[in-house]
Structure formats: C-alpha cells, structure tokens
Protein backbone atom coordinates (compact mmCIF):
# COMPACT_ATOMS: atom_id res chain seq x y z
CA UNK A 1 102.39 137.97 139.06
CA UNK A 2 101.31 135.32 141.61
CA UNK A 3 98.21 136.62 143.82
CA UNK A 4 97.21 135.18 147.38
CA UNK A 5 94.34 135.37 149.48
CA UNK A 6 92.91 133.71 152.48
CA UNK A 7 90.26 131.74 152.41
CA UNK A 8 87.56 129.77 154.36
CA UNK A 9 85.04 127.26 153.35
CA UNK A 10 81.71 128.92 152.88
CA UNK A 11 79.67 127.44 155.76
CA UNK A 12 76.27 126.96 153.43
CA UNK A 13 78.31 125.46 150.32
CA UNK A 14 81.33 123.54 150.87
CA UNK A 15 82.74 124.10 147.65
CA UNK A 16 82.88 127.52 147.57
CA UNK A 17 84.98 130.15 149.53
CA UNK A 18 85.03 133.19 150.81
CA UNK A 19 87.95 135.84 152.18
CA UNK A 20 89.37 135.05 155.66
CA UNK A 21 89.69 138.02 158.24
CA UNK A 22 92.33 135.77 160.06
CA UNK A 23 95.57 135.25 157.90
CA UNK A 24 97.88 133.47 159.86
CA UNK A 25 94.82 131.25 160.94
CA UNK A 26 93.82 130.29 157.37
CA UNK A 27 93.68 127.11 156.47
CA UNK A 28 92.89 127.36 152.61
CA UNK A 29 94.56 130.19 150.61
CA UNK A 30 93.24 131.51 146.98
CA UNK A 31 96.21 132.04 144.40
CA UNK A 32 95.60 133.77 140.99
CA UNK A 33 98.07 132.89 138.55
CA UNK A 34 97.31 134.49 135.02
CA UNK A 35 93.47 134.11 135.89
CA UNK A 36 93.92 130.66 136.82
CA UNK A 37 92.17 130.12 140.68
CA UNK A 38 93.70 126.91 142.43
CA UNK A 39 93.24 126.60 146.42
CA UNK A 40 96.12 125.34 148.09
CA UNK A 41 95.53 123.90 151.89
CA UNK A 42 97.85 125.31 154.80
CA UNK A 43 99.09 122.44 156.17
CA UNK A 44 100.35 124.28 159.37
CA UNK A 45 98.99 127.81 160.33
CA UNK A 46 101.18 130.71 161.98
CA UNK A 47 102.09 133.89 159.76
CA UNK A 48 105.84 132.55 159.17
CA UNK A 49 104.46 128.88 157.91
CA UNK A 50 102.18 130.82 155.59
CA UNK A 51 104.82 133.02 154.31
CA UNK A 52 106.89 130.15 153.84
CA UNK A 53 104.29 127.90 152.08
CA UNK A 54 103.25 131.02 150.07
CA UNK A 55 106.79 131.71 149.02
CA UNK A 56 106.92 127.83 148.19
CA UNK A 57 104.39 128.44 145.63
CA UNK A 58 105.98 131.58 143.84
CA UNK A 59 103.21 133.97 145.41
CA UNK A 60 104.43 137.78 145.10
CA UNK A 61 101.82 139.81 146.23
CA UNK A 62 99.17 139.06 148.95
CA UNK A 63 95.90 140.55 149.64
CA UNK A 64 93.84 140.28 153.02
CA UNK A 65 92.02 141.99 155.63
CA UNK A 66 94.12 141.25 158.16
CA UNK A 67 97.45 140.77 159.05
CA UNK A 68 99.79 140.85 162.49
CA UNK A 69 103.20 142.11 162.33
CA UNK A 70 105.16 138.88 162.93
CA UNK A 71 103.56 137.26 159.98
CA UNK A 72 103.83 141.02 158.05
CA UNK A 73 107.56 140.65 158.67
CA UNK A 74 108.23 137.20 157.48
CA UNK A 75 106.24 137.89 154.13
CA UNK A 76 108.56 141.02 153.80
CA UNK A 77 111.54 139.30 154.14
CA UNK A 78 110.47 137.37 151.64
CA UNK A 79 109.78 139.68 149.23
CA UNK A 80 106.52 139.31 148.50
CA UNK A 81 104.28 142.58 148.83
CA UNK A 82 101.22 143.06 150.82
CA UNK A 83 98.03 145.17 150.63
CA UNK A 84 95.41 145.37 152.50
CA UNK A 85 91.74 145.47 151.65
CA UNK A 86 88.33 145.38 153.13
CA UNK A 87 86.90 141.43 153.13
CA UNK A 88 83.89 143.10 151.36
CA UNK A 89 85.79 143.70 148.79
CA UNK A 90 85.90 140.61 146.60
C-alpha cells in the first residue's frame, strides 16, 4: 500500500513540511511506501495532473483535507481510494 499526501514547505524551516488544504494546488506530495517518506514535486498542478502523476508513482490510497470533485473523479477512475481527514491530523 502506497500512501499520498499533500504537502507544502513549512514557511519557518524549508526542509520540513506540513499537510496542504489545497490538493490540486500542491506542489510537493508526501508518499509512504512501507514506512519509507520520499517527497515527490508536482511538476504541473490541476486535480487530473495529480492523479495522473500519483498514479505514475503506484499511489493507492490518498489522504487530504481537501479535495474538488473534478480532481475526486480522476483519482477514482484511477482506482486509487480517497479519505478525507482534518489537516490537524498528522
């Protein structure tokens, strides 16, 4: 199982992150793969680009704030599942 959330650059440390409300805005996406963290960088933002790119890299479930329908649909399609949670959470 291949998790992914969206990130943002924490704005008083650079190298560390923190949860995204906007996920077809994010630029920088967390995926947990058998506790392994890597950040991968959205190259191009819209919820169907993100669906693709996280498709691309084997993600099957999701977990964000936020998320519109159009980009709710394409991640669907794709299979992947999607919950959402509070950004307070992590």
């Amino acid at each position: 199982m291949i998790i992914a959330i969206p990130v943002k650059p924490d704005s008083k440390d650079r190298n560390k992150y923190k949860v995204s409300n906007a996920f077809g805005k994010a630029s920088f996406f967390a995926v947990v793969n058998d506790g392994n963290i890597e950040i991968i960088k959205a190259e191009e933002t819209g919820g169907k680009n993100i669906a693709k790119l996280l498709k691309n890299n084997d993600v099957n479930i999701v977990l964000t704030p936020h998320l519109g329908r159009g980009a709710f649909n394409a991640i669907k399609n794709l299979g992947i599942k999607v919950y959402a949670v509070p950004a307070n959470i992590f």
